[in-house]
C-alpha atoms as a PDB file:
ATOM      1  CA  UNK A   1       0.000   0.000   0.000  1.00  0.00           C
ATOM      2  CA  UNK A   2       1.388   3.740  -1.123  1.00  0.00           C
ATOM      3  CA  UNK A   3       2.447   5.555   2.027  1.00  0.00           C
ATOM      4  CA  UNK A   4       2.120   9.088  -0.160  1.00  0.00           C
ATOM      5  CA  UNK A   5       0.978  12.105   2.139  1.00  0.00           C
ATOM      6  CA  UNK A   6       1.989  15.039   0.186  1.00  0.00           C
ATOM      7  CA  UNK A   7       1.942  15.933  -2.954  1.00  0.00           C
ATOM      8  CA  UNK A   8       2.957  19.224  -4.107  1.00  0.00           C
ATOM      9  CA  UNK A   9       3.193  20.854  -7.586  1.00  0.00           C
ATOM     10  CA  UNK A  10       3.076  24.407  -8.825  1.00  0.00           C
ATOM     11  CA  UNK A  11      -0.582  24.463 -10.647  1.00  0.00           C
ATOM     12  CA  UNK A  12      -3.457  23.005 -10.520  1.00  0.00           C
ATOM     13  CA  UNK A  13      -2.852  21.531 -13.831  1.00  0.00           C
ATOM     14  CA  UNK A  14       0.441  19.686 -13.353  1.00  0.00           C
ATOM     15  CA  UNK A  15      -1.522  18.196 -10.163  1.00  0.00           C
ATOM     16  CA  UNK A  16      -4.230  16.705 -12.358  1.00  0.00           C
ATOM     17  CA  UNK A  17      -0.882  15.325 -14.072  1.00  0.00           C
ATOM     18  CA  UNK A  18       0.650  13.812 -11.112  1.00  0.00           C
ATOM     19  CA  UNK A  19      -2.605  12.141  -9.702  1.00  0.00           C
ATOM     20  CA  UNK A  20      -3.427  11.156 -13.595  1.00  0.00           C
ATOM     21  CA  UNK A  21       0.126   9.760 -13.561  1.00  0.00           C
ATOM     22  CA  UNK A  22       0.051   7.697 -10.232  1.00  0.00           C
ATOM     23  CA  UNK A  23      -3.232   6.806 -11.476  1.00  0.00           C
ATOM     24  CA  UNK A  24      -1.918   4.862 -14.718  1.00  0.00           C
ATOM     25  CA  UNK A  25      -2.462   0.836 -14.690  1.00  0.00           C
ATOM     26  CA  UNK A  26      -4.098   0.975 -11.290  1.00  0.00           C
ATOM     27  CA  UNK A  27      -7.570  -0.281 -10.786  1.00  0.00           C
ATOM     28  CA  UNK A  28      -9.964   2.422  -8.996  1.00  0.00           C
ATOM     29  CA  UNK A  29      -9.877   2.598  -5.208  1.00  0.00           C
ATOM     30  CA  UNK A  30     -12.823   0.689  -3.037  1.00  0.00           C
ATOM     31  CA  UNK A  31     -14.765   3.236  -0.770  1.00  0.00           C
ATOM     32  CA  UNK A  32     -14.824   0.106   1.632  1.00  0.00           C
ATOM     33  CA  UNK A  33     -11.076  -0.356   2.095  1.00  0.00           C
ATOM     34  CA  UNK A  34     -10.235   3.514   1.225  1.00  0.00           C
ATOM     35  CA  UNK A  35     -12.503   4.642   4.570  1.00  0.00           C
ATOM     36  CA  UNK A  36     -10.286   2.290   6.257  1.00  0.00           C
ATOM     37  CA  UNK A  37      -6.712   3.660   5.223  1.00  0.00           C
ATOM     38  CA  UNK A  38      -5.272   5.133   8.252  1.00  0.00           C
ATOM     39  CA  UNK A  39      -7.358   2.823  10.798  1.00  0.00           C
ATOM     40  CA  UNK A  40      -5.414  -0.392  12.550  1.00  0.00           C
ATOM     41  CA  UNK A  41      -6.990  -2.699  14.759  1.00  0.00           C
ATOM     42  CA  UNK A  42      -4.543  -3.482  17.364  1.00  0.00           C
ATOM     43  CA  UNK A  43      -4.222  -7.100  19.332  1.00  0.00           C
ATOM     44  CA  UNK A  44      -7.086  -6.281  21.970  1.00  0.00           C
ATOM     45  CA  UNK A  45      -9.610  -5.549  18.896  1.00  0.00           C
ATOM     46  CA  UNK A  46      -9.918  -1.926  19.823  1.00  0.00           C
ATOM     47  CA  UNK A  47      -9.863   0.741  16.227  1.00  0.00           C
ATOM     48  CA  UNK A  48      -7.363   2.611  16.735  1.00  0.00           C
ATOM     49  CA  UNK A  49      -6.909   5.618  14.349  1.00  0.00           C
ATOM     50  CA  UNK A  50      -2.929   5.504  13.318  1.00  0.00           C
ATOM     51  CA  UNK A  51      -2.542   9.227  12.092  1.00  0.00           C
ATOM     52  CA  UNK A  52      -4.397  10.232  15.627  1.00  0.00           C
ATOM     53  CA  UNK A  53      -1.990   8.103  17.809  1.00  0.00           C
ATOM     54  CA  UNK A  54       0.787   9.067  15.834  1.00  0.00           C
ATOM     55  CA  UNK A  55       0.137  12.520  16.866  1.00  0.00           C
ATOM     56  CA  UNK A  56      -0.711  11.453  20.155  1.00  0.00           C
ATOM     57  CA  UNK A  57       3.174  10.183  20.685  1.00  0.00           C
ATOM     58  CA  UNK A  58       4.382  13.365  19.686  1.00  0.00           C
ATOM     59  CA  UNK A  59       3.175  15.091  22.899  1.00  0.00           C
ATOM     60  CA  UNK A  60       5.147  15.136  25.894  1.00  0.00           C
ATOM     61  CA  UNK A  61       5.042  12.804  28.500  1.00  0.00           C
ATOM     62  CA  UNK A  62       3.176  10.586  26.217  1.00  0.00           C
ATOM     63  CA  UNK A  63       5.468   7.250  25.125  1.00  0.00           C
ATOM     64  CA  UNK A  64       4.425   3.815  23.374  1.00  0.00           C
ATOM     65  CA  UNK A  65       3.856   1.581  26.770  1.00  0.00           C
ATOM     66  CA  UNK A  66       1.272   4.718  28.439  1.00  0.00           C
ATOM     67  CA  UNK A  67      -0.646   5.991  24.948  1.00  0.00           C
ATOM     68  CA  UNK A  68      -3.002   3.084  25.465  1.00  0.00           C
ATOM     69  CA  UNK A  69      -4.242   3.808  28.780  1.00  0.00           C
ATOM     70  CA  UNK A  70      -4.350   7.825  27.694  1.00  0.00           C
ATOM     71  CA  UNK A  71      -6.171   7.179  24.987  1.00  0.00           C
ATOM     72  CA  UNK A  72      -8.482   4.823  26.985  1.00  0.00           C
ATOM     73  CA  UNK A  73      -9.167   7.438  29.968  1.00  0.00           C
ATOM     74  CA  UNK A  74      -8.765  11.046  27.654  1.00  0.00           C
ATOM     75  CA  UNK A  75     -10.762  10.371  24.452  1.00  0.00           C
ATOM     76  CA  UNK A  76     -10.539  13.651  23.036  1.00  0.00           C
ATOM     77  CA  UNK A  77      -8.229  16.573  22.874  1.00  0.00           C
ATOM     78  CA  UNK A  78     -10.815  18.959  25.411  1.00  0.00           C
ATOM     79  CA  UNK A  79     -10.384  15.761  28.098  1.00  0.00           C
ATOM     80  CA  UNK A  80      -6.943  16.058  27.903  1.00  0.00           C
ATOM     81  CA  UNK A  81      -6.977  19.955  28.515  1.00  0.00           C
ATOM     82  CA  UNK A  82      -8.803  19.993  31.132  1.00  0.00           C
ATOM     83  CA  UNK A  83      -7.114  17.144  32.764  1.00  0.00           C
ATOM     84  CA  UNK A  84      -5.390  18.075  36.494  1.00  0.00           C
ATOM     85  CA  UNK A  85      -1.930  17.411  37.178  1.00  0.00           C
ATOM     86  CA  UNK A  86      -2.691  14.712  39.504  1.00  0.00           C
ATOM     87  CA  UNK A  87      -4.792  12.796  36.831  1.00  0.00           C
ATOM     88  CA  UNK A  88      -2.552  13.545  33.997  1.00  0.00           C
ATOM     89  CA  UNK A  89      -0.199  11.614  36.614  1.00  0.00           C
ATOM     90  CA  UNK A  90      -1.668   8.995  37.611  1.00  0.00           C
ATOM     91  CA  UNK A  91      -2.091   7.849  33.633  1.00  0.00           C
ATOM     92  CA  UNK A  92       1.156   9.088  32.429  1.00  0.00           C
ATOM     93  CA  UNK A  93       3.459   8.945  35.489  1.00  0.00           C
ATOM     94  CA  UNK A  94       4.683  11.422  37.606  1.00  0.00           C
ATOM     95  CA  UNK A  95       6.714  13.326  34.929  1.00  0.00           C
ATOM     96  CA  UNK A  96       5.288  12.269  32.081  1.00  0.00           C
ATOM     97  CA  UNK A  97       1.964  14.126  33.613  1.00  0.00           C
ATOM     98  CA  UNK A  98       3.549  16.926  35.117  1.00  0.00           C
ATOM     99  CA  UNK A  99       5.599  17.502  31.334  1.00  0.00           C
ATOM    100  CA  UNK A 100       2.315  17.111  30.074  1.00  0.00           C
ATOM    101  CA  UNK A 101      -0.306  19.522  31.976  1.00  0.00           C
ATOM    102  CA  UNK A 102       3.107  22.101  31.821  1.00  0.00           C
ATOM    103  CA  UNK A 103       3.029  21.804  27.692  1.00  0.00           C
ATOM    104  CA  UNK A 104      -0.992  22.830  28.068  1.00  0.00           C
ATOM    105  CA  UNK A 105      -0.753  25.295  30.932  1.00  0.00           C
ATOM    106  CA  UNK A 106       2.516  27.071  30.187  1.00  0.00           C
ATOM    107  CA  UNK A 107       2.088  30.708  30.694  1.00  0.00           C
ATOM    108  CA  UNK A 108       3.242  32.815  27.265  1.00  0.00           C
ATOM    109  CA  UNK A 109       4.286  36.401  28.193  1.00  0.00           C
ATOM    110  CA  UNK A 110       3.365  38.887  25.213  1.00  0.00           C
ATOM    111  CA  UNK A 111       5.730  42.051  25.014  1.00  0.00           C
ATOM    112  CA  UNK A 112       3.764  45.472  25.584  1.00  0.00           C
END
């Protein structure tokens, strides 16, 4: 399966091209397995949407052996927010939750 995320050209015209050109000797897509690009199932049978988790790694605190149990407790970005300290601890670990509420709460000073 193509892994292509990008693709970037200079006019509309030579993108028509490039998609025309990727396009050649390949049989149409199926809406079925097309909705499903992007979507794993992992080993406990739980959907797990790959680009979302992905993301979800990128934030502090968050690692491969505690996204699970984040995931499972914070479902969506506005749970996470307004998460405590002390929750955002007790699912991530003491620093991973403290690194974590700090990268949400952090305090930007503006100069006047």
């Amino acid at each position: 399966m193509p892994r292509l995320r990008y693709l970037w050209s200079r006019s509309p015209v030579m993108t028509v091209e490039g998609f025309r050109s990727l396009k050649e000797h390949q049989e149409e897509p199926d809406e079925t397995v097309a909705a499903k690009v992007g979507i794993i199932e992992d080993d406990t049978s739980t959907i797990v949407n790959s680009v979302a988790r992905d993301i979800m790694l990128k934030l502090p605190g968050v690692n491969q052996s505690n996204c699970y149990a984040f995931v499972r407790q914070l479902p969506d970005l506005a749970a996470v927010v307004n998460a405590s300290e002390s929750v955002l601890q007790q699912i991530l670990g003491p620093s991973g939750g403290t690194q974590l509420y700090r990268f949400f709460h952090h305090q930007f000073q503006t100069a006047d």
